[in-house]
N, C-alpha and C. Protein backbone atom coordinates (compact mmCIF):
# COMPACT_ATOMS: atom_id res chain seq x y z
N UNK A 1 -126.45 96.01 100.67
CA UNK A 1 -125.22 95.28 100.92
C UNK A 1 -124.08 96.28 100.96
N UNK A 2 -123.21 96.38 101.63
CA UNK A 2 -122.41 97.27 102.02
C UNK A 2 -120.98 96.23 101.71
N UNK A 3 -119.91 96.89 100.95
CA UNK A 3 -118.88 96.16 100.39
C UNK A 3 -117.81 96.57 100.56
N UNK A 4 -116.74 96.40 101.28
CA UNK A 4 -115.60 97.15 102.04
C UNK A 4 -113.99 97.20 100.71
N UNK A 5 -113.89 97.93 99.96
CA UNK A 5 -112.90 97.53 98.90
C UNK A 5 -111.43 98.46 99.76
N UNK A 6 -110.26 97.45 99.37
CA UNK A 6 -108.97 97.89 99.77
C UNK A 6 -108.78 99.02 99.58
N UNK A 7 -107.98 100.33 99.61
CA UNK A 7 -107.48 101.31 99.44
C UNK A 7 -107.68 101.11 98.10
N UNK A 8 -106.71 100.98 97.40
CA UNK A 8 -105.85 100.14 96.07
C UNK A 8 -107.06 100.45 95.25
N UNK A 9 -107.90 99.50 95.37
CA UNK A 9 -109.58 99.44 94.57
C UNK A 9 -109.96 100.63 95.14
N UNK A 10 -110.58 101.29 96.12
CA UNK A 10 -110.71 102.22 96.13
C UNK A 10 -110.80 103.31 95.31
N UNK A 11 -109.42 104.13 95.67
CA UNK A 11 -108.85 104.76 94.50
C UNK A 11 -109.42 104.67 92.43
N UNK A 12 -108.60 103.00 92.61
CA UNK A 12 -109.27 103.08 91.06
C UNK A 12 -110.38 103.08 90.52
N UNK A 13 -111.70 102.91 91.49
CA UNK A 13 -112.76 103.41 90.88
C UNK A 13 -113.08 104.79 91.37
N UNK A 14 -112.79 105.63 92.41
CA UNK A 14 -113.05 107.09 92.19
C UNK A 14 -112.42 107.46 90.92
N UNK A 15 -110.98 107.16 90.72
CA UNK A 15 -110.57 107.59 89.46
C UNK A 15 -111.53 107.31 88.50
N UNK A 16 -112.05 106.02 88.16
CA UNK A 16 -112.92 106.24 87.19
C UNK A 16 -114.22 106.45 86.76
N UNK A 17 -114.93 106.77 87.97
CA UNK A 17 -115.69 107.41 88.09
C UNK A 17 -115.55 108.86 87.59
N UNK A 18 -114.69 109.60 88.16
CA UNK A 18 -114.39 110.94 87.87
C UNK A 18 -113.98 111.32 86.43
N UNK A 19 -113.45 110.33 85.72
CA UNK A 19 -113.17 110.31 84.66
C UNK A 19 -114.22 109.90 83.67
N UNK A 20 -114.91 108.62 83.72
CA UNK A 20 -115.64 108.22 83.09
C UNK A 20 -117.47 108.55 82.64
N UNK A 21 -118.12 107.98 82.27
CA UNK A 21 -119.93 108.07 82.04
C UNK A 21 -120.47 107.60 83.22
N UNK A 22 -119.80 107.45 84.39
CA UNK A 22 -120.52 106.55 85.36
C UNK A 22 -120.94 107.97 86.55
N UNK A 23 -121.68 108.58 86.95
CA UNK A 23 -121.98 109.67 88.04
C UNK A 23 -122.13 109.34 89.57
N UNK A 24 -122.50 107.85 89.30
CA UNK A 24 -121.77 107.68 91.18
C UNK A 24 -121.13 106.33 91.17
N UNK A 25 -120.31 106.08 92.31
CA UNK A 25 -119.77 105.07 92.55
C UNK A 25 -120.67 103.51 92.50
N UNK A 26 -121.79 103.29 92.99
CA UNK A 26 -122.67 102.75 92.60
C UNK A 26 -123.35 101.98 91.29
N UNK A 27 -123.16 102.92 90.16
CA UNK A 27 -123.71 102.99 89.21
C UNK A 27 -122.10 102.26 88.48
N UNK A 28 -121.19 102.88 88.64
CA UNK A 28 -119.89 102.04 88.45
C UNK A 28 -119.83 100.69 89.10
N UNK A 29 -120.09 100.80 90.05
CA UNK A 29 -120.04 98.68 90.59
C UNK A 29 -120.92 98.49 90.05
N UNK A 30 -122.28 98.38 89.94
CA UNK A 30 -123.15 98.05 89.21
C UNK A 30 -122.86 97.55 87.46
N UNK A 31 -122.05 98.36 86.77
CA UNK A 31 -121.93 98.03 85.14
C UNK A 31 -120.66 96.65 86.00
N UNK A 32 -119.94 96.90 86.83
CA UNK A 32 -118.60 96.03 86.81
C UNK A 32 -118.54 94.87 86.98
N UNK A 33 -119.98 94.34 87.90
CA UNK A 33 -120.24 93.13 88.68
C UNK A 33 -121.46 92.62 87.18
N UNK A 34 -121.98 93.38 86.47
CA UNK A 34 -122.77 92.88 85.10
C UNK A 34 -122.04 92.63 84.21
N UNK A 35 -120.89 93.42 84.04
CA UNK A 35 -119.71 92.60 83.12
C UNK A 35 -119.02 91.64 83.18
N UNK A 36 -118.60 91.44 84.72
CA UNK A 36 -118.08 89.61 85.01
C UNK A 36 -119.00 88.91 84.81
N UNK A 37 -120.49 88.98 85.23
CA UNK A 37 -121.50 88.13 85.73
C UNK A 37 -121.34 87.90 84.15
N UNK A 38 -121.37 88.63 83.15
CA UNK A 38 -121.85 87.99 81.42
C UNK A 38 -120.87 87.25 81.63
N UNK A 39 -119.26 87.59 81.51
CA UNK A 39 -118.37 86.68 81.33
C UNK A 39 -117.63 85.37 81.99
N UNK A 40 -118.91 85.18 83.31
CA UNK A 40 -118.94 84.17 84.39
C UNK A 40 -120.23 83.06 83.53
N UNK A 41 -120.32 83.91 83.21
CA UNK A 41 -121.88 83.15 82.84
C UNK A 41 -121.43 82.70 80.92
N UNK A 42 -120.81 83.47 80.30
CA UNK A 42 -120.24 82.51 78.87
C UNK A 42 -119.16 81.79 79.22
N UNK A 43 -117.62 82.34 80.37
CA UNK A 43 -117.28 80.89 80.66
C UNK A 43 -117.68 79.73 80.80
N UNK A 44 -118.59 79.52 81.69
CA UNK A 44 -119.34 78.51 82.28
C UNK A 44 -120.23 77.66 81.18
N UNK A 45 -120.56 78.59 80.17
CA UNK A 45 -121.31 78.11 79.34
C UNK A 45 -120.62 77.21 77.86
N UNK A 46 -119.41 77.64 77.93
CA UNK A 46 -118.54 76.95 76.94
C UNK A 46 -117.70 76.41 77.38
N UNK A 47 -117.61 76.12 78.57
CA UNK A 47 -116.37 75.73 79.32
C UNK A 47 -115.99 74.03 78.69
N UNK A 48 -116.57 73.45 78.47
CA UNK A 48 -116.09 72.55 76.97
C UNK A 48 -115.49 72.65 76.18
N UNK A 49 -116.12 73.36 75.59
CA UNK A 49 -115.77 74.10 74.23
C UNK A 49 -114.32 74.17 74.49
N UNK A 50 -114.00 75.26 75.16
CA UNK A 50 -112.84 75.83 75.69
C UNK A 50 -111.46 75.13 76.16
N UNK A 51 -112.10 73.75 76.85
CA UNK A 51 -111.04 72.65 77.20
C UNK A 51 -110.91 71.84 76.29
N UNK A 52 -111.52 71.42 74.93
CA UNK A 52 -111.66 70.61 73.81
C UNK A 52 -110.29 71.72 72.83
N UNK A 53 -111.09 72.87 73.11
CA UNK A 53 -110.15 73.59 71.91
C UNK A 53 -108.67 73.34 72.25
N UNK A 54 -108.37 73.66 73.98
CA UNK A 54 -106.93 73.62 74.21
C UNK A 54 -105.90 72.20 74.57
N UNK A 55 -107.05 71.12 74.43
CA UNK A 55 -106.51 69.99 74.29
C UNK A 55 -106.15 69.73 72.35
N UNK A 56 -107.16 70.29 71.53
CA UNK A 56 -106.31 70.25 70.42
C UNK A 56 -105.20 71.24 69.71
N UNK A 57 -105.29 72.61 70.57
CA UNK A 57 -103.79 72.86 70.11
C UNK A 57 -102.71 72.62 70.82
N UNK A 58 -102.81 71.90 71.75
CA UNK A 58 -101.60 71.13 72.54
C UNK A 58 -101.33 70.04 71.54
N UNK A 59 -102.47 69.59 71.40
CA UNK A 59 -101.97 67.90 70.68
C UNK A 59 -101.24 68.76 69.38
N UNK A 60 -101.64 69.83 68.53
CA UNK A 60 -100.86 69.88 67.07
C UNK A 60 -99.81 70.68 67.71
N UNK A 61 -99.63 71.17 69.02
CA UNK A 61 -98.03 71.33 68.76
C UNK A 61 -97.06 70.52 69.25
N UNK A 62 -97.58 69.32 70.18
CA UNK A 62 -97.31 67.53 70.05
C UNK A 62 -96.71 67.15 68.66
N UNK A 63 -96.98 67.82 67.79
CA UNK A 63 -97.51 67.16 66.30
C UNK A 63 -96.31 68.25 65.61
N UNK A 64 -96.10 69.12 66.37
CA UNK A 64 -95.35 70.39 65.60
C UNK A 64 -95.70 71.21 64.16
N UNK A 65 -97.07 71.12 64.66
CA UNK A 65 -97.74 71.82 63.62
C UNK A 65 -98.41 73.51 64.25
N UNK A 66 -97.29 74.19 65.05
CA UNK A 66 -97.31 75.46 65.22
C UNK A 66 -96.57 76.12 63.97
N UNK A 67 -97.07 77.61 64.41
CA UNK A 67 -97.23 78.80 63.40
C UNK A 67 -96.23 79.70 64.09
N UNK A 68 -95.24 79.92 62.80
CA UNK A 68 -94.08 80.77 63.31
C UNK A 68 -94.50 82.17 63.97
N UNK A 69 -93.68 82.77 64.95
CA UNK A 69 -94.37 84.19 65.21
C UNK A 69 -93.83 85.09 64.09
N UNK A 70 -93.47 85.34 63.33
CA UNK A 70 -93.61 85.85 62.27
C UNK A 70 -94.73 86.14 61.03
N UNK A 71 -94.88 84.71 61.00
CA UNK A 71 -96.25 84.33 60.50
C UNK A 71 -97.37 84.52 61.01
N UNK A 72 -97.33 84.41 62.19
CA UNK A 72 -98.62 85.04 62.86
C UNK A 72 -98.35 86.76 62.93
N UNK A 73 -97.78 87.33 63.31
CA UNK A 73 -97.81 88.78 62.49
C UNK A 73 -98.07 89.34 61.19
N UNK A 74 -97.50 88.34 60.89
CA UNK A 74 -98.00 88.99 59.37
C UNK A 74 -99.44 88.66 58.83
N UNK A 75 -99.92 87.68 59.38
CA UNK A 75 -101.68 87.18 59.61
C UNK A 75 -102.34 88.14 60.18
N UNK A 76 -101.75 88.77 61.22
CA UNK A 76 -102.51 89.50 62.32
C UNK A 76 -102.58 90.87 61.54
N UNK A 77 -101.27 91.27 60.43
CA UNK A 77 -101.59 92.37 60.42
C UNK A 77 -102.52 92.20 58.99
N UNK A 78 -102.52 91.44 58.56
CA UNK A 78 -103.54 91.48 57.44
C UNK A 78 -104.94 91.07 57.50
N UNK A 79 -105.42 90.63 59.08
CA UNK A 79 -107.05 90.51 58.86
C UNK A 79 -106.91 92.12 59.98
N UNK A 80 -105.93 92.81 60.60
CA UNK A 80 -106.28 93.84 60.38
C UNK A 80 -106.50 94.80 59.63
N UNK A 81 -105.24 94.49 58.70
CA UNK A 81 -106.05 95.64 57.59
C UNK A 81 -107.75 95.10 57.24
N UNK A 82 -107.72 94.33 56.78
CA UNK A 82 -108.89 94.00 55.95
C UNK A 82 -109.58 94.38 57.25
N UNK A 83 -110.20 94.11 58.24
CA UNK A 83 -110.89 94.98 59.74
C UNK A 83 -111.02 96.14 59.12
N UNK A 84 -110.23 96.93 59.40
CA UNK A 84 -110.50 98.63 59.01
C UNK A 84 -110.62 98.93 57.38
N UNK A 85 -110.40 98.57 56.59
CA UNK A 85 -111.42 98.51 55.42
C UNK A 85 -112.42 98.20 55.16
N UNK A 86 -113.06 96.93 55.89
CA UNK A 86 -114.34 96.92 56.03
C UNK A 86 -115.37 97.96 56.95
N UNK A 87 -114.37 97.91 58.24
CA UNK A 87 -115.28 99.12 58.84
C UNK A 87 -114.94 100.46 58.43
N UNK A 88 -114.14 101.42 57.51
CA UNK A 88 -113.45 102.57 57.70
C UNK A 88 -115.11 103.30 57.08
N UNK A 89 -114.78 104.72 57.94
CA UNK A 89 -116.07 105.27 57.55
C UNK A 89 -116.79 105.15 58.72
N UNK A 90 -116.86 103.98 59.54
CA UNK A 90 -118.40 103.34 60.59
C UNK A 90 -117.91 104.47 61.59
């Protein structure tokens, strides 16, 4: 199959090719089109899931039961710490 990519694309995979673990262009489309295909394939697979979840945090902020952005920083930075204490060392 022969696949005609814009300039634009082009470019950004020689760049990362040249840069990256990948040794031909090939072998780079190859990992790129297996990485959507997983994440085509767990969309699809929770795609419930996914519309259930965002119909209930619509409804609680209906409800005004959102989380200040403050508060969520300061959440974020503390299951990061705890993240890198559990992994530090790995």
């Amino acid at each position: 199959m022969a696949i005609q990519l814009n300039p634009k694309l082009e470019e950004l995979v020689r760049k990362d090719v040249a840069r990256g673990p990948y040794r031909t262009i090939d072998e780079f489309v190859e990992q790129a089109v297996t990485m959507l295909h997983e994440q085509e394939e767990y969309l699809a697979a929770h795609r419930d899931k996914t519309r259930l979840d965002i119909e209930e945090g619509w409804a609680e902020a209906e409800r005004g039961e959102l989380i200040g952005g403050e508060q969520v920083k300061r959440d974020m930075a503390l299951m990061k710490a705890q993240w890198l204490a559990e992994h530090k060392g790995v």
